[in-house]
N, C-alpha and C. Protein backbone atom coordinates (compact mmCIF):
# COMPACT_ATOMS: atom_id res chain seq x y z
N UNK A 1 20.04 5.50 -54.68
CA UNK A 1 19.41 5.40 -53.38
C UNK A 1 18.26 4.40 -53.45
N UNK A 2 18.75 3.82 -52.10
CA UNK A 2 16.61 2.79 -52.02
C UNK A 2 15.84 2.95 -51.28
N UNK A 3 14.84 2.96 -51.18
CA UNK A 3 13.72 2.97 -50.45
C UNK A 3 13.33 1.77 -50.03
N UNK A 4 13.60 2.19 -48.49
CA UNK A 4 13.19 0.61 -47.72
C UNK A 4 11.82 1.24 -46.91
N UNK A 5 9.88 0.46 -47.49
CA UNK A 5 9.11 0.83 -46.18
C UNK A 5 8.80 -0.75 -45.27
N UNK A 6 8.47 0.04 -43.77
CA UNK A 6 8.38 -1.37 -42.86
C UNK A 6 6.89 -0.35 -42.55
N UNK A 7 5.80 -1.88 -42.56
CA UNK A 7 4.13 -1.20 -42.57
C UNK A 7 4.23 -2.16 -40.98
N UNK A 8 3.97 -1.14 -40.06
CA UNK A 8 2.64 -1.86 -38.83
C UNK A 8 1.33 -1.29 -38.69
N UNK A 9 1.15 -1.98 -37.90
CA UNK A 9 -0.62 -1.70 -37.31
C UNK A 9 -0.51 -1.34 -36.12
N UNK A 10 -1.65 -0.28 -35.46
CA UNK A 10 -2.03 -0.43 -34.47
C UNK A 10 -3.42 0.02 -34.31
N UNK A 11 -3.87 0.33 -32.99
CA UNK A 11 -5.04 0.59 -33.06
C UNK A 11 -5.22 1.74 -31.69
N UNK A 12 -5.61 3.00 -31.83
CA UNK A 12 -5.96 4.26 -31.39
C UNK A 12 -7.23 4.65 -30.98
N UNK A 13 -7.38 5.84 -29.87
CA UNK A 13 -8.95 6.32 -30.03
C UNK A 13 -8.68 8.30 -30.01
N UNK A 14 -9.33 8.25 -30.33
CA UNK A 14 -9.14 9.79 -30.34
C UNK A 14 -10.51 10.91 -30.27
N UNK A 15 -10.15 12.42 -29.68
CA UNK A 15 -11.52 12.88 -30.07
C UNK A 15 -10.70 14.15 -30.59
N UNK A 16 -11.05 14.23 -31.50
CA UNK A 16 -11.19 16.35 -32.48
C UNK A 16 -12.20 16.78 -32.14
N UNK A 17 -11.47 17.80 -30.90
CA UNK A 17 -12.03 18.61 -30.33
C UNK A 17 -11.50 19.94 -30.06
N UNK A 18 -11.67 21.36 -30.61
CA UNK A 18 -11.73 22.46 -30.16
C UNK A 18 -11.53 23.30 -28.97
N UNK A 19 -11.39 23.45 -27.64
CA UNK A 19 -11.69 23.95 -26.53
C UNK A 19 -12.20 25.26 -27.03
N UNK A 20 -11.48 25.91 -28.19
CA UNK A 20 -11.79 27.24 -28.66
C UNK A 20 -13.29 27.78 -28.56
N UNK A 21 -13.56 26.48 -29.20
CA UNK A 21 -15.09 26.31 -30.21
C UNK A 21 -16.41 25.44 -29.33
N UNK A 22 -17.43 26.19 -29.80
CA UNK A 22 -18.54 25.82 -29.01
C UNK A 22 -18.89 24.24 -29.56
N UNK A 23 -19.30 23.28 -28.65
CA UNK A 23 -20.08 22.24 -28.65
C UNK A 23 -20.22 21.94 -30.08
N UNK A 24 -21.32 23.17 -30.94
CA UNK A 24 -22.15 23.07 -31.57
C UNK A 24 -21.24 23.14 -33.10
N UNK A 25 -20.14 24.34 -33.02
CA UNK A 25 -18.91 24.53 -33.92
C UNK A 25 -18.32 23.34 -34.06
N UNK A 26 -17.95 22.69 -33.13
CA UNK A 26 -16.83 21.65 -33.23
C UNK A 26 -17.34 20.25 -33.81
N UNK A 27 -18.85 20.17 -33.75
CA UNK A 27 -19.47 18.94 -34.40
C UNK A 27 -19.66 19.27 -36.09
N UNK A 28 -19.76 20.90 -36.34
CA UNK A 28 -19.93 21.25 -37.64
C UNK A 28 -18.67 21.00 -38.20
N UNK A 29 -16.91 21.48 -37.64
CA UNK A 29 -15.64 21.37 -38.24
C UNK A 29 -15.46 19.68 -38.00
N UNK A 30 -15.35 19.05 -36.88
CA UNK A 30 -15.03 17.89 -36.86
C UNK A 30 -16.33 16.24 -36.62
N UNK A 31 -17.51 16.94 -36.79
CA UNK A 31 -18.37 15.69 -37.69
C UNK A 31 -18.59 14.82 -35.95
N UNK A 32 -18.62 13.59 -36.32
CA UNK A 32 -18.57 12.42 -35.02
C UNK A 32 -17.35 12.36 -34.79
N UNK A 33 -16.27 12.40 -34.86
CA UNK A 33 -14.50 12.77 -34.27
C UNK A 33 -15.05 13.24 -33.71
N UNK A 34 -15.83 14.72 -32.95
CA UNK A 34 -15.82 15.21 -32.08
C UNK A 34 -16.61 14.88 -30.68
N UNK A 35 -16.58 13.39 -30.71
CA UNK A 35 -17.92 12.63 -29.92
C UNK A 35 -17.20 12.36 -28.48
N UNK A 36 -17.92 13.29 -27.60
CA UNK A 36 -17.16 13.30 -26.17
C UNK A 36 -16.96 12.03 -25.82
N UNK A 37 -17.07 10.67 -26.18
CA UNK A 37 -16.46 9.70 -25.62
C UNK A 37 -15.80 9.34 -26.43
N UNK A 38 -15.28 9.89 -27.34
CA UNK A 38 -13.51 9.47 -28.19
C UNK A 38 -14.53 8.46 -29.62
N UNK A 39 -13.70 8.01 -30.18
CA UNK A 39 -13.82 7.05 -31.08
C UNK A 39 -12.36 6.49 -31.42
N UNK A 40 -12.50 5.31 -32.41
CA UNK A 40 -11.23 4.33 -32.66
C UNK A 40 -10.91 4.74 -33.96
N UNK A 41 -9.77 4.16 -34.37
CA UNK A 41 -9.36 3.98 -35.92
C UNK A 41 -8.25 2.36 -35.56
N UNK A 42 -8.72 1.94 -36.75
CA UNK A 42 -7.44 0.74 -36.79
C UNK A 42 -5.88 1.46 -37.74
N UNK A 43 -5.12 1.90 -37.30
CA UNK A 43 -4.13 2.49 -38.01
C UNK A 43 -3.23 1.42 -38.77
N UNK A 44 -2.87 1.87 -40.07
CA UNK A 44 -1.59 1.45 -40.86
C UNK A 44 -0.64 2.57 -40.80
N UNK A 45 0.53 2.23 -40.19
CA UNK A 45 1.68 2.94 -40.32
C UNK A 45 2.95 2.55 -41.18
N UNK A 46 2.69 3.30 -42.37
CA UNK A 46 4.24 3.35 -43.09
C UNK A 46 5.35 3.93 -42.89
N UNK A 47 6.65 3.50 -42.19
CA UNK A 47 8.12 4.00 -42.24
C UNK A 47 8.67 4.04 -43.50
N UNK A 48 9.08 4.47 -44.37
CA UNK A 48 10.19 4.29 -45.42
C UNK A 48 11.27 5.14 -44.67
N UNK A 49 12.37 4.30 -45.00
CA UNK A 49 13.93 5.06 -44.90
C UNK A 49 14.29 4.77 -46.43
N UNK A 50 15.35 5.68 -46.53
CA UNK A 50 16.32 5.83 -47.56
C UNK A 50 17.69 5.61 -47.77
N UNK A 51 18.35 5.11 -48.06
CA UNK A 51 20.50 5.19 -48.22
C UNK A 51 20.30 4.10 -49.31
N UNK A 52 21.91 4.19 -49.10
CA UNK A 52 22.72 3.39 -49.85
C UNK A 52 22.81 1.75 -49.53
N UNK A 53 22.47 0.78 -50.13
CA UNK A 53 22.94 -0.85 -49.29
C UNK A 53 24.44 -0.81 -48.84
N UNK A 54 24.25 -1.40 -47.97
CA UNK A 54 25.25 -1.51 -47.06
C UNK A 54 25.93 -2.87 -48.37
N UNK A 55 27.37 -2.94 -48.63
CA UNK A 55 28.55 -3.88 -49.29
C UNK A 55 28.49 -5.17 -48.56
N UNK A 56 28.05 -5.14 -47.70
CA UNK A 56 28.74 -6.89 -47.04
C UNK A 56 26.75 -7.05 -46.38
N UNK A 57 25.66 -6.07 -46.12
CA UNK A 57 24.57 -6.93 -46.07
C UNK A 57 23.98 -6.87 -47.22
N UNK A 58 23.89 -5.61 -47.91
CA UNK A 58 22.84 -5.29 -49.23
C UNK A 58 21.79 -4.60 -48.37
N UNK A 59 21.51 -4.65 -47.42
CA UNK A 59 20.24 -3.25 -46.69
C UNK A 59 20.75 -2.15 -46.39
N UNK A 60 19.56 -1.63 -46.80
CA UNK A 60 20.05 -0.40 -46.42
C UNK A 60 19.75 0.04 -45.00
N UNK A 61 19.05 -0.64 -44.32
CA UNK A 61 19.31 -0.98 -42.64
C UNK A 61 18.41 -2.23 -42.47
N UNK A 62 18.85 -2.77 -41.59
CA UNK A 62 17.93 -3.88 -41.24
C UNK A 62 16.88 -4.15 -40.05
N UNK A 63 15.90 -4.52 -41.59
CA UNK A 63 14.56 -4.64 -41.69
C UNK A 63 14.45 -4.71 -39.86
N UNK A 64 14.59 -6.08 -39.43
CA UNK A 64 14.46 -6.44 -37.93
C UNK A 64 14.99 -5.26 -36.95
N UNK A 65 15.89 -4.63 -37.20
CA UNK A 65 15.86 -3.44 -36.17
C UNK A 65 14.97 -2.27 -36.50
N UNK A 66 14.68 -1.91 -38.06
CA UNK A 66 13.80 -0.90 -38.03
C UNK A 66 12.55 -1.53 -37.50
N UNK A 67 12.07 -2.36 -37.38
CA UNK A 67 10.78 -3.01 -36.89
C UNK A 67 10.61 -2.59 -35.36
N UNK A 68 12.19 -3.55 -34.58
CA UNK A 68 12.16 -3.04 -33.64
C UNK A 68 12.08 -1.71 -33.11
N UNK A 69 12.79 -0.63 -33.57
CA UNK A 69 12.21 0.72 -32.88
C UNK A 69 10.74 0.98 -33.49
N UNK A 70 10.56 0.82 -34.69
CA UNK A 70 9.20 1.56 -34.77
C UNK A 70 8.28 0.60 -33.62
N UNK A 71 8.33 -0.64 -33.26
CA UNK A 71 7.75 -1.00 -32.27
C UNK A 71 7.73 -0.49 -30.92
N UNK A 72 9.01 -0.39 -30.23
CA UNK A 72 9.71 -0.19 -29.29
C UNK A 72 9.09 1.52 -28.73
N UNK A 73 9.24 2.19 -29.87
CA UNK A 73 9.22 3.69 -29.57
C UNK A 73 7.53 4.13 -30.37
N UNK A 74 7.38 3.24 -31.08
CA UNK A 74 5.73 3.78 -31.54
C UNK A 74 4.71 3.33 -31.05
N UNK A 75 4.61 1.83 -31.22
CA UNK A 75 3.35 1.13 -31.63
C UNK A 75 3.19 0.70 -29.90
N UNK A 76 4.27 0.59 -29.30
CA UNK A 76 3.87 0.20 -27.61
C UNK A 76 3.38 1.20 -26.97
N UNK A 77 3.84 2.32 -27.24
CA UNK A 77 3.58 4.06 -27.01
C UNK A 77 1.46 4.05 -27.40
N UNK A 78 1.76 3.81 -28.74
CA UNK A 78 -0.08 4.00 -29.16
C UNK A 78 -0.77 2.79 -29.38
N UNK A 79 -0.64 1.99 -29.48
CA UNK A 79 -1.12 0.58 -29.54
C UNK A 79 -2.41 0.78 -28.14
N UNK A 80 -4.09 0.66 -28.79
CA UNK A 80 -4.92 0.54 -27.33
C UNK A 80 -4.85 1.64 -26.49
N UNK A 81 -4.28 3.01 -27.24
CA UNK A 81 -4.16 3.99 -26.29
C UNK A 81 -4.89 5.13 -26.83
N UNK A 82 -5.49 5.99 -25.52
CA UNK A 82 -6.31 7.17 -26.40
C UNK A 82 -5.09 8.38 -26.21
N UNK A 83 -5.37 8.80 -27.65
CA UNK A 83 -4.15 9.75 -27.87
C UNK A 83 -3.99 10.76 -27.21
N UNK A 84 -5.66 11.35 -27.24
CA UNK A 84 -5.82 12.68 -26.34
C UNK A 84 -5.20 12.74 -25.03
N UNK A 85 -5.44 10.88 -24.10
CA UNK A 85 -5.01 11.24 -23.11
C UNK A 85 -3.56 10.38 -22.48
N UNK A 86 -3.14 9.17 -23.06
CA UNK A 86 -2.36 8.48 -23.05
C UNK A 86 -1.29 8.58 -23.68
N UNK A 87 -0.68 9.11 -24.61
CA UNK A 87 0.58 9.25 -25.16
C UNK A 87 1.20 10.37 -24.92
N UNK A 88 2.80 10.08 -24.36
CA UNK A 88 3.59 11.13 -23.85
C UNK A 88 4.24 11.81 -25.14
N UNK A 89 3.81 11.67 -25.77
CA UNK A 89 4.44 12.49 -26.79
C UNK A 89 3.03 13.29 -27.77
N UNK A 90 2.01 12.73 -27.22
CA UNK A 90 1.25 13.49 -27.93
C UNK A 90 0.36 15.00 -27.15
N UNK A 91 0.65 14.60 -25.63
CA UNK A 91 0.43 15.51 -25.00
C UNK A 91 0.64 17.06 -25.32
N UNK A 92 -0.82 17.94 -25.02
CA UNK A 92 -0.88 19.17 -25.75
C UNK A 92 -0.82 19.43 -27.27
N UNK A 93 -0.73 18.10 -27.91
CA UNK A 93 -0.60 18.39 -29.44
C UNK A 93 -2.16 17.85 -30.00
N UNK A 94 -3.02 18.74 -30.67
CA UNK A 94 -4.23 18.28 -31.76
C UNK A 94 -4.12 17.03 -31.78
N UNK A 95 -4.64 15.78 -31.49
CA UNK A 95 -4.60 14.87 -32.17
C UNK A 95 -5.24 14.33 -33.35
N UNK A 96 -4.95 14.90 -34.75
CA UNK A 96 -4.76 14.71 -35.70
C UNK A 96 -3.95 13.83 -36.41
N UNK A 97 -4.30 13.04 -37.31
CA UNK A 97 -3.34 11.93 -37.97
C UNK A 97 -2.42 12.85 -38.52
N UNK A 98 -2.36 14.36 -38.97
CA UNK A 98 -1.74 15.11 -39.72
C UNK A 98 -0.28 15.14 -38.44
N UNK A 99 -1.04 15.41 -37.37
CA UNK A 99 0.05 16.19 -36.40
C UNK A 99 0.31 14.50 -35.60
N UNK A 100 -0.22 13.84 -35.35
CA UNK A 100 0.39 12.37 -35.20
C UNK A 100 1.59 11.85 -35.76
N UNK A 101 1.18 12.12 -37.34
CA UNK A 101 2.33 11.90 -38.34
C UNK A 101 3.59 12.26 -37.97
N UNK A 102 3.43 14.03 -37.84
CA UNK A 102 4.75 14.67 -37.09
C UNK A 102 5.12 14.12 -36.20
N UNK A 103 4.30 13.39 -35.12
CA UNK A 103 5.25 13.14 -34.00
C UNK A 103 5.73 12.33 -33.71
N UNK A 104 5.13 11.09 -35.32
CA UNK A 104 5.50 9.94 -34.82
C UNK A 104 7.71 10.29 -35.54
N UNK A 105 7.04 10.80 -36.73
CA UNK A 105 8.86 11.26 -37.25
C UNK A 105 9.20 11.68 -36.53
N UNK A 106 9.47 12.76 -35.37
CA UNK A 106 10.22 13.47 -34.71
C UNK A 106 10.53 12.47 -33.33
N UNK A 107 9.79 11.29 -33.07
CA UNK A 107 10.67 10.10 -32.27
C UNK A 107 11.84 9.53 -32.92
N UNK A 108 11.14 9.04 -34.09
CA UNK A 108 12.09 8.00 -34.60
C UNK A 108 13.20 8.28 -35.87
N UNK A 109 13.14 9.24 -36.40
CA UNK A 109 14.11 10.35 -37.20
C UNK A 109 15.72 10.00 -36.28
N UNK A 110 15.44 10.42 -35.33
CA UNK A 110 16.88 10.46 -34.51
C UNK A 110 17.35 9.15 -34.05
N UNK A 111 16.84 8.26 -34.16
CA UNK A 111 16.99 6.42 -33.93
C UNK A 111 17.62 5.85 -35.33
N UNK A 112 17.28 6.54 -36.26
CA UNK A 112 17.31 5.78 -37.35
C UNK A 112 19.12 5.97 -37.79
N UNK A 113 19.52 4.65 -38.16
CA UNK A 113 21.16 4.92 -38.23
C UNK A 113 21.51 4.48 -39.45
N UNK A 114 22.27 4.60 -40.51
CA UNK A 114 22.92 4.19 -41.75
C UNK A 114 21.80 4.12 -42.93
N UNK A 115 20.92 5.09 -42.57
CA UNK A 115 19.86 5.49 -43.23
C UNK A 115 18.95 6.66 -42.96
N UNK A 116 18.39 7.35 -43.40
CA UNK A 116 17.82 8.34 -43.41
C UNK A 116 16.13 8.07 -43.34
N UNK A 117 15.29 8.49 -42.65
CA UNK A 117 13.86 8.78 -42.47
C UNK A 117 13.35 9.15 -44.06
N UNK A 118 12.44 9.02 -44.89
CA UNK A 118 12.49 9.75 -45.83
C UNK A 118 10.79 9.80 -45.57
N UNK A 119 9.93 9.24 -45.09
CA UNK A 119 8.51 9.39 -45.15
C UNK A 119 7.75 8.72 -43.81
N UNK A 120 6.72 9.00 -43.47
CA UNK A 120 5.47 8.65 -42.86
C UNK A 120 4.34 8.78 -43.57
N UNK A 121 4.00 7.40 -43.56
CA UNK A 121 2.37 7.55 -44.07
C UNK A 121 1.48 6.73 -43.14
N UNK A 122 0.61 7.25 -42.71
CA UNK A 122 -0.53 7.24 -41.59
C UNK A 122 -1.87 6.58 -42.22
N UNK A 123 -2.09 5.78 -42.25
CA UNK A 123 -3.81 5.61 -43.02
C UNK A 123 -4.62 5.32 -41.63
N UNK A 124 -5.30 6.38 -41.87
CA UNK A 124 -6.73 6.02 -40.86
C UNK A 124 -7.90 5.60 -40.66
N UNK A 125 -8.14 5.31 -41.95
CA UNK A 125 -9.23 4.81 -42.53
C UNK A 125 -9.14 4.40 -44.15
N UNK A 126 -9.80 3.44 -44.60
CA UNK A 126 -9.77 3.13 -46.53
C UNK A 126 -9.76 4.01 -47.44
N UNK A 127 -10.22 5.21 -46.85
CA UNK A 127 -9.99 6.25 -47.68
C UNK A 127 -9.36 7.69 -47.11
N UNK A 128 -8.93 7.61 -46.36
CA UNK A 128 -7.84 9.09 -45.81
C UNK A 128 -6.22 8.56 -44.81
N UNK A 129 -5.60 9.13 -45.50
CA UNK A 129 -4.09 8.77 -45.46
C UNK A 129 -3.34 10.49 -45.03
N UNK A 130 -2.36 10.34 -44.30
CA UNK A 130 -1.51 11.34 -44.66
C UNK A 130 0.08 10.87 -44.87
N UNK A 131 0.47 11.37 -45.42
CA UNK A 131 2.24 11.62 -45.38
C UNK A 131 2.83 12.62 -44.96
N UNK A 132 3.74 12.72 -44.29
CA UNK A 132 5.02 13.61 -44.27
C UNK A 132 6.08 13.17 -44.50
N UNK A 133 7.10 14.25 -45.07
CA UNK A 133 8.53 13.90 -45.58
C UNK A 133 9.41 14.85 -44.54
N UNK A 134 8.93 15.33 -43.35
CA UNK A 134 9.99 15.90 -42.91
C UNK A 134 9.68 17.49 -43.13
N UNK A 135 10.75 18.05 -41.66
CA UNK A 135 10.97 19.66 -42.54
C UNK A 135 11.64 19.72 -43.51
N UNK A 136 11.61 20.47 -45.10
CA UNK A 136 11.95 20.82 -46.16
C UNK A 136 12.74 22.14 -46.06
């Protein structure tokens, strides 16, 4: 098996925020994230898929169409958009890079053809990243 990843960028705003939790709670669990006028991150998004090369190209899908959906279905979706309130797929969900992650796989999982999804990795900053591999 190979591992093919395709890296984009985009750029997000977001606020971690609580409704649960008082004002005062939600600045102690979530720091300045919780700053009623949102804040940014410049995102790196990693796709890897997985299979077999294809006999007559050698990919194991091609590069230019996985680009295209992760564009098509991600990065036009969040690209300049605040998550909390602009993305239809993030609606009612934490916006968390953790739970982002999930949702960005659970678009594009089912797009992906003659190859398999095998990871998301999210970096939100130089030093905090997440991955997911999927339900196990």
């Amino acid at each position: 098996m190979v591992f093919l990843t395709r890296r984009e960028r985009f750029n997000a705003a977001h606020r971690l925020f609580n409704e649960n939790l008082s004002e005062a709670e939600n600045f102690n669990v979530f720091g300045k994230c919780a700053n009623k006028n949102f804040h940014g991150h410049n995102y790196d998004l990693y796709v890897t898929v997985v299979g077999k090369p294809d006999p007559q190209t050698g990919f194991v899908i091609n590069a230019h169409e996985l680009s295209h959906l992760i564009r098509e279905y991600i990065i036009e979706k969040l690209d300049h958009k605040n998550l909390n309130l602009d993305v239809d797929f993030m609606q009612g969900i934490f916006p968390s890079s953790e739970n982002l992650a999930i949702k960005i796989w659970e678009q594009l999982a089912p797009l992906i053809k003659h190859a398999r999804l095998h990871a998301i990795k999210l970096v939100e900053t130089e030093n905090i990243y997440v991955e997911y591999f999927g339900k196990k």
